[in-house]
N, C-alpha and C. Protein backbone atom coordinates (compact mmCIF):
# COMPACT_ATOMS: atom_id res chain seq x y z
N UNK A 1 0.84 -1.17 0.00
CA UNK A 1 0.00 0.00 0.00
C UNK A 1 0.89 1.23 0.00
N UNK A 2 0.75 2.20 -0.57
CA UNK A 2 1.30 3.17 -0.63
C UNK A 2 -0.08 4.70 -0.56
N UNK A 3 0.78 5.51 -0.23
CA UNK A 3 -0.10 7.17 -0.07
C UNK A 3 0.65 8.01 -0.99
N UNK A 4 -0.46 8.81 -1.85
CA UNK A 4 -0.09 9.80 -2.63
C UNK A 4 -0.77 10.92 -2.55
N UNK A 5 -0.16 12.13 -3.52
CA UNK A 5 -1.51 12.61 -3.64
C UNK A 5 -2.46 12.23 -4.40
N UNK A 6 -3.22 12.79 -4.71
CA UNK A 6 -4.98 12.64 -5.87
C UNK A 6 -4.57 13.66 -6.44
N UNK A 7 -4.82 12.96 -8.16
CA UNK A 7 -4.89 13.63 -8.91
C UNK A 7 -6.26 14.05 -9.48
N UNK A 8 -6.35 14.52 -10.78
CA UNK A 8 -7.82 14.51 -11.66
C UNK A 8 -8.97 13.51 -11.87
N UNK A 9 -7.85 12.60 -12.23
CA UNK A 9 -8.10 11.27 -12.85
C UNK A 9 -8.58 10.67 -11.71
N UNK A 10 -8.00 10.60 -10.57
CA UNK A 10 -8.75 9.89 -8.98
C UNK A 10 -10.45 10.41 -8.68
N UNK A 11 -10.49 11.39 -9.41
CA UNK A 11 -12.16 11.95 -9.23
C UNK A 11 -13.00 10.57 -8.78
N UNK A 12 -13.38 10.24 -9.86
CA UNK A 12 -14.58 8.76 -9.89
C UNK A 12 -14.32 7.81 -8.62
N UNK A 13 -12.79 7.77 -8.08
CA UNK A 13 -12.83 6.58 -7.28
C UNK A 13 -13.13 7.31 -5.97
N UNK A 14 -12.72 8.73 -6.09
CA UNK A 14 -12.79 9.28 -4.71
C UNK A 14 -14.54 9.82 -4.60
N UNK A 15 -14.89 10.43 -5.10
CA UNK A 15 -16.61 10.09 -5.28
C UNK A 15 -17.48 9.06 -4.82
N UNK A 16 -16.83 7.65 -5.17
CA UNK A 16 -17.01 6.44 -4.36
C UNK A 16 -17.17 6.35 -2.81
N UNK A 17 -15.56 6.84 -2.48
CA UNK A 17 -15.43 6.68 -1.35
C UNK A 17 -16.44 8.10 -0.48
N UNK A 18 -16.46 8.79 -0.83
CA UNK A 18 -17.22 9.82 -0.30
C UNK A 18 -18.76 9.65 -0.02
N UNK A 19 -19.30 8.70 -1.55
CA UNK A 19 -20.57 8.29 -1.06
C UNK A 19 -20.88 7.48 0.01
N UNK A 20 -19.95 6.95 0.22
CA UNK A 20 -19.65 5.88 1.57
C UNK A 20 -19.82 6.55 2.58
N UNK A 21 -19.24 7.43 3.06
CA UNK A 21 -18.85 8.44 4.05
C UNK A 21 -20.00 9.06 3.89
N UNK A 22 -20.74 9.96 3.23
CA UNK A 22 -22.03 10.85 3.50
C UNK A 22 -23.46 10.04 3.70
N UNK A 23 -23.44 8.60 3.24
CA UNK A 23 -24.33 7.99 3.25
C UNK A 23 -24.48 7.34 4.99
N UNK A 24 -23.23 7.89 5.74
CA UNK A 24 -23.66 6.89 6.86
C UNK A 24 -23.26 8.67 8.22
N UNK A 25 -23.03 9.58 7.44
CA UNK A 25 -22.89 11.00 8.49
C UNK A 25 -24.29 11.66 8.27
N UNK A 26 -24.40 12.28 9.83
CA UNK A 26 -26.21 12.71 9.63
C UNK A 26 -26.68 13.81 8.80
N UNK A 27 -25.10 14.72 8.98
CA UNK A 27 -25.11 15.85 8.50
C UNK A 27 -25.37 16.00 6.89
N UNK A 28 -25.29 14.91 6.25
CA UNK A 28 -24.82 14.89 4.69
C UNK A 28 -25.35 13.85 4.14
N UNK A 29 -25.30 14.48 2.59
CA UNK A 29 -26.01 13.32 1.99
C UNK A 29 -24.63 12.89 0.82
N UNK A 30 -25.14 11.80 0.30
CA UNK A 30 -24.51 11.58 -0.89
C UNK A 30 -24.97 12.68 -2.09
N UNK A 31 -23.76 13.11 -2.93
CA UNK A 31 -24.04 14.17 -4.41
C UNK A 31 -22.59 14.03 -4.84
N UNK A 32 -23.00 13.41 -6.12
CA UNK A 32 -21.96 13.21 -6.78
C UNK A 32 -21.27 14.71 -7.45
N UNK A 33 -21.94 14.74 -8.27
CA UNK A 33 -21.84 16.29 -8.37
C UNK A 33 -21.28 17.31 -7.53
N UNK A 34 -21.85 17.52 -6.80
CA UNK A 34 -21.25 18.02 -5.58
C UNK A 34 -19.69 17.53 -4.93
N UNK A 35 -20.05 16.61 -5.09
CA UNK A 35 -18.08 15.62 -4.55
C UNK A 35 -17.43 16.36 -5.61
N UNK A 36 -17.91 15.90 -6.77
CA UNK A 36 -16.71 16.21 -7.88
C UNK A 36 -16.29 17.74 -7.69
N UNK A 37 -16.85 18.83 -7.74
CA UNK A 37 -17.05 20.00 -7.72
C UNK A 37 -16.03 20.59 -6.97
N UNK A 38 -16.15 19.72 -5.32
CA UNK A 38 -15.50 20.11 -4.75
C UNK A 38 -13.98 19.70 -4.88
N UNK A 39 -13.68 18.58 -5.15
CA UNK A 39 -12.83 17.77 -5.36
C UNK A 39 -11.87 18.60 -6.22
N UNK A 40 -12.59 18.92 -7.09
CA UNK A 40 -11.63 19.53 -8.29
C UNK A 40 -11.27 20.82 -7.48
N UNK A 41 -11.96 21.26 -7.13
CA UNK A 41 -11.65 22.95 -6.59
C UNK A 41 -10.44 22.85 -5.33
N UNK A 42 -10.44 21.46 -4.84
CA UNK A 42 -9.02 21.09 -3.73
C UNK A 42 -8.21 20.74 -5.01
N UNK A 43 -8.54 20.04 -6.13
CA UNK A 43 -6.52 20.08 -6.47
C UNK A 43 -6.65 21.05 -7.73
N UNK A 44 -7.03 21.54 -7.90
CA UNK A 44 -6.64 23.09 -9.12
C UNK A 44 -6.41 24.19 -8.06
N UNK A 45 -6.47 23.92 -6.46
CA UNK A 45 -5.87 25.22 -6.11
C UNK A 45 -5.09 24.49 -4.47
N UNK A 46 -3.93 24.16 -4.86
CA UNK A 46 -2.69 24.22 -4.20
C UNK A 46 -3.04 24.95 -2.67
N UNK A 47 -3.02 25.82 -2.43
CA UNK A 47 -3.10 27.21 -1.67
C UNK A 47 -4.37 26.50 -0.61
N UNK A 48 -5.72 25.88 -1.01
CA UNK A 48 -6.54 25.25 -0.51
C UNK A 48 -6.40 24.00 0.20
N UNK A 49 -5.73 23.15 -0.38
CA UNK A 49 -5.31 22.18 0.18
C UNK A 49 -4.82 21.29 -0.41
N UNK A 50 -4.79 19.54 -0.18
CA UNK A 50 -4.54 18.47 -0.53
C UNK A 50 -5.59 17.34 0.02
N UNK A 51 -5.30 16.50 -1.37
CA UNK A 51 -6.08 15.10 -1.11
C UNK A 51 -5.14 14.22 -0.96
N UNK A 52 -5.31 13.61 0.04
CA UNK A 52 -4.11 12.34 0.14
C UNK A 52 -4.91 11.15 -0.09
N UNK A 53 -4.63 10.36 -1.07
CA UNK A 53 -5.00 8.66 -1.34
C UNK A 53 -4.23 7.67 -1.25
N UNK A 54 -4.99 6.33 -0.51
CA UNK A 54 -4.04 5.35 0.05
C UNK A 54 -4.67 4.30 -1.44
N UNK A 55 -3.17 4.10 -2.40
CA UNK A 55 -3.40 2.93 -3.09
C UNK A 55 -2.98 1.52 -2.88
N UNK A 56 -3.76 0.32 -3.51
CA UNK A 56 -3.52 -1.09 -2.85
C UNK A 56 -3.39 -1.34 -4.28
N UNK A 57 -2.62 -1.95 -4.91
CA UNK A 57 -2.37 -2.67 -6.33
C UNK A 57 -3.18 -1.86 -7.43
N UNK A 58 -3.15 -0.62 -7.45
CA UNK A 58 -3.58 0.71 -8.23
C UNK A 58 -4.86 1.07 -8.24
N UNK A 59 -5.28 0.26 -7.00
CA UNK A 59 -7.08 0.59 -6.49
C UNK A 59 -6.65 1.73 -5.35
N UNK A 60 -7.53 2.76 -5.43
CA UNK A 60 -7.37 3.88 -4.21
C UNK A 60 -8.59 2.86 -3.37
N UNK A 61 -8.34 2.77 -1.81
CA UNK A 61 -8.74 2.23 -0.89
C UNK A 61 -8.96 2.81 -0.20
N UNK A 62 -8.14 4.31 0.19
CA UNK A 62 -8.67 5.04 0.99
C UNK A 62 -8.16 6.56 0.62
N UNK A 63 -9.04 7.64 1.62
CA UNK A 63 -8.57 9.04 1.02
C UNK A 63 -8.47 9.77 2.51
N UNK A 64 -8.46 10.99 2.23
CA UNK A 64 -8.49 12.24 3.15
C UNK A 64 -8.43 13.40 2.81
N UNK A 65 -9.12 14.17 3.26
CA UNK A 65 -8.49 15.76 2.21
C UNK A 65 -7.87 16.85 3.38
N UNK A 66 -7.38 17.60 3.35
CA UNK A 66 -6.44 18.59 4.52
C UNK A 66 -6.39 19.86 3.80
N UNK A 67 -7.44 20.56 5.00
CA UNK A 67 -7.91 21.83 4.09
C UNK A 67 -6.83 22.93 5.00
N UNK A 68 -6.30 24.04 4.09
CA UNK A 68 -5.49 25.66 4.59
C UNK A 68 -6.14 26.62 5.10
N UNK A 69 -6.03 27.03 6.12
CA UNK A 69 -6.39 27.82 6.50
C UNK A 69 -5.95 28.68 7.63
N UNK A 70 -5.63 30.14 8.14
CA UNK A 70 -5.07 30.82 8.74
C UNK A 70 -5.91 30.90 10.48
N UNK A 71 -5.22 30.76 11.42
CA UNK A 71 -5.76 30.94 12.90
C UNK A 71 -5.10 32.28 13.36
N UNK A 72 -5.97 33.44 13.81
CA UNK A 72 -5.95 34.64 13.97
C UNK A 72 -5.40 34.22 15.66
N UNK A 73 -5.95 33.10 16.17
CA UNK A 73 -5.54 32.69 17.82
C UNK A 73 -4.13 32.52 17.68
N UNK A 74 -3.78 31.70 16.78
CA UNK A 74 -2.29 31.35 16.82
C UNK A 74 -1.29 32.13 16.01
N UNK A 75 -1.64 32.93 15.21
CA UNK A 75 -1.57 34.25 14.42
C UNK A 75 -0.73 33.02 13.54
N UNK A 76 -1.35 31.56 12.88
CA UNK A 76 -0.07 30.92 12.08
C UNK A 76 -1.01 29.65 11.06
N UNK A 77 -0.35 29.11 10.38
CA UNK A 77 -1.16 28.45 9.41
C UNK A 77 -2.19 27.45 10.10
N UNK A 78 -3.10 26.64 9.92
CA UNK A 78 -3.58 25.52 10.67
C UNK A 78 -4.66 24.88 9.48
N UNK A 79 -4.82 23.63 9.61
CA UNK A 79 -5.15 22.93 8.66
C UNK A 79 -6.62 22.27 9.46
N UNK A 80 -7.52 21.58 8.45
CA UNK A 80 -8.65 21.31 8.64
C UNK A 80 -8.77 19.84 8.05
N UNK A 81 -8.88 18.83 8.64
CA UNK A 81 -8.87 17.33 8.43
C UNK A 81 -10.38 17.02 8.08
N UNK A 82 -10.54 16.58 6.83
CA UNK A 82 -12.05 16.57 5.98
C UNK A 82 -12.16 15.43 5.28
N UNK A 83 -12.75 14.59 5.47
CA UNK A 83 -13.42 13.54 4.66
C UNK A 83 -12.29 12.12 4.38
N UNK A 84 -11.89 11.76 5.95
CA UNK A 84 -10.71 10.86 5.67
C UNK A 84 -11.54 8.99 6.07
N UNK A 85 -11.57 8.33 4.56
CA UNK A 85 -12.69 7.37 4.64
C UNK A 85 -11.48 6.40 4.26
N UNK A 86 -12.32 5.23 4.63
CA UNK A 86 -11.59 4.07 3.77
C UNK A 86 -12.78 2.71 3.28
N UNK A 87 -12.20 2.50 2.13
CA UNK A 87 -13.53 1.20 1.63
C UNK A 87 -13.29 0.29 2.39
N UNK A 88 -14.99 -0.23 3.26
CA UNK A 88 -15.37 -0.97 3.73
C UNK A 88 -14.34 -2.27 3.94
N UNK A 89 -14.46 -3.11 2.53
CA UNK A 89 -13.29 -4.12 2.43
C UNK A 89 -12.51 -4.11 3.59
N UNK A 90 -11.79 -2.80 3.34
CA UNK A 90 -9.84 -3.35 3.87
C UNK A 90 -9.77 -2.08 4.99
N UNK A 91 -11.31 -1.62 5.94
CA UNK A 91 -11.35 -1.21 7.23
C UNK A 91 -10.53 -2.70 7.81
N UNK A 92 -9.89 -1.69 9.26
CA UNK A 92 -9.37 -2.85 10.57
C UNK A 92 -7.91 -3.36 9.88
N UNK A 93 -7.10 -2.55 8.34
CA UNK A 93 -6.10 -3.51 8.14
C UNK A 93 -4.91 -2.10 8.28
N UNK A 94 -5.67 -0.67 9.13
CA UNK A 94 -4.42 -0.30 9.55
C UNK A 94 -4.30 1.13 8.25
N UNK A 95 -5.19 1.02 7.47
CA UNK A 95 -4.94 2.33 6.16
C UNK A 95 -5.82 3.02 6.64
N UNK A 96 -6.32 3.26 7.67
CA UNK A 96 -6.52 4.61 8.27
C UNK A 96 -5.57 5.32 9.13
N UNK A 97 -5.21 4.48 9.75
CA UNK A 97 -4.03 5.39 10.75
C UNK A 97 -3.02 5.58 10.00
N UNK A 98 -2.51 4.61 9.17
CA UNK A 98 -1.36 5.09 7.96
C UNK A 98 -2.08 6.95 7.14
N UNK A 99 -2.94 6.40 6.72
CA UNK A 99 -3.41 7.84 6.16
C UNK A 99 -3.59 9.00 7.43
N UNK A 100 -3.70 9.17 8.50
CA UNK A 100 -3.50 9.90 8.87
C UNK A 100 -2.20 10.32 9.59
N UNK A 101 -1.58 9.47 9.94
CA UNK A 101 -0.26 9.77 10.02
C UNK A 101 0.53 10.55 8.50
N UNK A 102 0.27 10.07 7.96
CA UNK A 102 0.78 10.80 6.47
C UNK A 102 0.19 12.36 6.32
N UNK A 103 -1.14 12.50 7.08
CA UNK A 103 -2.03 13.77 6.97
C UNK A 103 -1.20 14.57 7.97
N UNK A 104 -0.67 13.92 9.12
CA UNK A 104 -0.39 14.95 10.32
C UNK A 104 1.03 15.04 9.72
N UNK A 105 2.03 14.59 9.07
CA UNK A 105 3.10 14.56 8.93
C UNK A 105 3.31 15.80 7.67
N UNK A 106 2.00 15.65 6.53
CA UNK A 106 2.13 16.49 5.65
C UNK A 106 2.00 17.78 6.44
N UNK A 107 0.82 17.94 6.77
CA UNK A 107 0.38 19.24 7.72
C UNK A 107 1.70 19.95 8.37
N UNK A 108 2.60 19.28 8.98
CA UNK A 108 3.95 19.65 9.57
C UNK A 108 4.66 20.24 8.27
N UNK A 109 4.97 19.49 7.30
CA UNK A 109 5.60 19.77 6.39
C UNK A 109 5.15 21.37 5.71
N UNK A 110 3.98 21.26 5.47
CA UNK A 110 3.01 22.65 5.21
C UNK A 110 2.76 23.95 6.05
N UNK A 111 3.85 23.49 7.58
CA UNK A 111 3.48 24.77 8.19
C UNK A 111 2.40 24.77 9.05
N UNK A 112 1.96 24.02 9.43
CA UNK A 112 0.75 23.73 10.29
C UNK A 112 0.88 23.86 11.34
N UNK A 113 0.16 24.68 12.27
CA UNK A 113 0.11 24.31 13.39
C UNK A 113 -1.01 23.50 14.42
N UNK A 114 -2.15 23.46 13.78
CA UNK A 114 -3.18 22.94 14.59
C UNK A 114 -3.64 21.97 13.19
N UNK A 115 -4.25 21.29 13.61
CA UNK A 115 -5.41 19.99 12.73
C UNK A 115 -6.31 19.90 13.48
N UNK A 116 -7.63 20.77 13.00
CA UNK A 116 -8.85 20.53 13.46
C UNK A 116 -9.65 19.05 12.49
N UNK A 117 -10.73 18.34 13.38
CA UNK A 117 -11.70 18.05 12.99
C UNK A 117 -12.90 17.73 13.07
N UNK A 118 -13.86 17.29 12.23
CA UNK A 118 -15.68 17.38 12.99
C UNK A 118 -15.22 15.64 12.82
N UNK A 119 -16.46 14.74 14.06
CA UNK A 119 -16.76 13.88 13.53
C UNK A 119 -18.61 13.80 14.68
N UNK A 120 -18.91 12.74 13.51
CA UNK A 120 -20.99 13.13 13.96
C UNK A 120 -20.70 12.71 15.40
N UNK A 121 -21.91 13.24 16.20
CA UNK A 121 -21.16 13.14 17.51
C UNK A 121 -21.68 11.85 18.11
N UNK A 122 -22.57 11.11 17.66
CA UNK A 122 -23.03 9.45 17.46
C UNK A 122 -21.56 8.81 17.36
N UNK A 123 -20.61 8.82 16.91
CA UNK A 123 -19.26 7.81 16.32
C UNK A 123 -18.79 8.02 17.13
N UNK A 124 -18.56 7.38 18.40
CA UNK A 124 -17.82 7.02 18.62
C UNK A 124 -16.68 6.08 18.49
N UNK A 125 -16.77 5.30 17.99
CA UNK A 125 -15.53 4.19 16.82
C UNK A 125 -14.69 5.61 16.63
N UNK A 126 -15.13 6.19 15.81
CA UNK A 126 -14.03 7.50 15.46
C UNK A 126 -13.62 8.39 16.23
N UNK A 127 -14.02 8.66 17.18
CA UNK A 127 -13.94 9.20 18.10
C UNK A 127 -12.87 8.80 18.83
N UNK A 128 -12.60 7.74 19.39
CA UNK A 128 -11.66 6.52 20.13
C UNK A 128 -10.31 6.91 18.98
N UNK A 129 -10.81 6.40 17.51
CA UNK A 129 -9.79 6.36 16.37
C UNK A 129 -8.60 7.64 16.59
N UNK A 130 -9.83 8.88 16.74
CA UNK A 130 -8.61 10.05 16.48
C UNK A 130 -7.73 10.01 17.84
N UNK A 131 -8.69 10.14 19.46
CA UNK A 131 -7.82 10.06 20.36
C UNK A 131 -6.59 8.99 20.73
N UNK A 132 -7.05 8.35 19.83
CA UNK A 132 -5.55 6.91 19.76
C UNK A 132 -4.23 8.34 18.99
N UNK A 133 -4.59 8.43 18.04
CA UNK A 133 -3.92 9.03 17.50
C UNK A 133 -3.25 10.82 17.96
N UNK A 134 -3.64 11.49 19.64
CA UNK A 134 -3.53 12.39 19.51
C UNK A 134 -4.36 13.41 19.24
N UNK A 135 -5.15 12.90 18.93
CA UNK A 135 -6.69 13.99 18.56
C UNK A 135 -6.97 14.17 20.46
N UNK A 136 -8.12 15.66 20.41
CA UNK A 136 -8.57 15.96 22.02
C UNK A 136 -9.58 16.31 21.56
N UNK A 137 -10.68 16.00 22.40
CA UNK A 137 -12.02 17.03 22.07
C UNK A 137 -11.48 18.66 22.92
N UNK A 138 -12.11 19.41 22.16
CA UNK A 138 -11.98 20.95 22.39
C UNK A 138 -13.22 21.76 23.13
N UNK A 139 -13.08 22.04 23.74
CA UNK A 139 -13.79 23.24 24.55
C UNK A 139 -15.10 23.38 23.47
N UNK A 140 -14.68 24.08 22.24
CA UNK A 140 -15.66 24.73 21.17
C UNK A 140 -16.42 23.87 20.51
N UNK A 141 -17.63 24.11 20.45
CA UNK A 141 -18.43 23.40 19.80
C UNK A 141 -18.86 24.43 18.42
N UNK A 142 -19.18 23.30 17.85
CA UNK A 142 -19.51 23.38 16.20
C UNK A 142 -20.72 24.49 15.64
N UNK A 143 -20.74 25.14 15.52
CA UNK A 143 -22.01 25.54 14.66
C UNK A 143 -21.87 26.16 13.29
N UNK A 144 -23.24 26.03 12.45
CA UNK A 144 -23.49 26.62 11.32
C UNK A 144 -24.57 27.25 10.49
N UNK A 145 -24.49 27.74 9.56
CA UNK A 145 -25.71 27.98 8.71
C UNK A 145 -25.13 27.87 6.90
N UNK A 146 -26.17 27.48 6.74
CA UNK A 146 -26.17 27.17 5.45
C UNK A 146 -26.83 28.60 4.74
N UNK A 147 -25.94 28.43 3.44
CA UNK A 147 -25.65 29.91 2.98
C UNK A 147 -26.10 29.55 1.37
């Protein structure tokens, strides 16, 4: 298994994996359209972020995306951890924590100082996942509006 980035061409498989992921978060639905949209708008602009994909014999198996963004608290770069899934299959064989280790390692590389992320607040499985890894729940809670 290896981690790269996502290119263009990764669109369709990462769409996949995303429908996976929105089909089981409360917040979201599956839209393909919408995936793609966004997808493209993370790798035609550098400055926004990166998609990292975990390939298994030239099948992407798993993804993550690591969004840029500036913290006025820390007056310094800090990154936003978004949509890090893996196909069903080859959950429990360890290409999630590989992919995020690769996420927190890039993030360093990029100048990062913080890695935020949401997860539904039902998951606990993920929940456990990130604090294995260093993740804390934070003081701040989430809110939004749709625009």
């Amino acid at each position: 298994m290896e981690i790269t980035l996502a290119t263009a061409s990764d669109i369709p498989a990462l769409c996949d994996l995303l429908s996976l992921l929105f089909s089981q978060e409360a917040d979201f639905q599956p839209d393909d359209e919408a995936q793609r949209r966004g997808l493209t708008q993370i790798l035609d602009n550098p400055d926004v972020g990166l998609i990292l994909v975990a390939r298994q014999k030239n099948q992407i198996v798993g993804m993550v995306n690591l969004l840029f963004t500036v913290s006025t608290a820390l007056g310094q770069r800090v990154a936003l951890l978004e949509d890090l899934v893996v196909a069903p299959t080859q959950r429990g064989n360890g290409i999630g924590s590989q992919l995020l280790k690769q996420t927190i390692e890039t993030a360093r590389l990029h100048d990062c100082h913080r890695i935020t992320l949401l997860t539904d607040l039902a998951n606990e499985p993920a929940q456990r996942f990130y604090r294995k890894h260093g993740f804390s729940f934070s003081a701040m809670i989430p809110m939004r509006v749709l625009l």
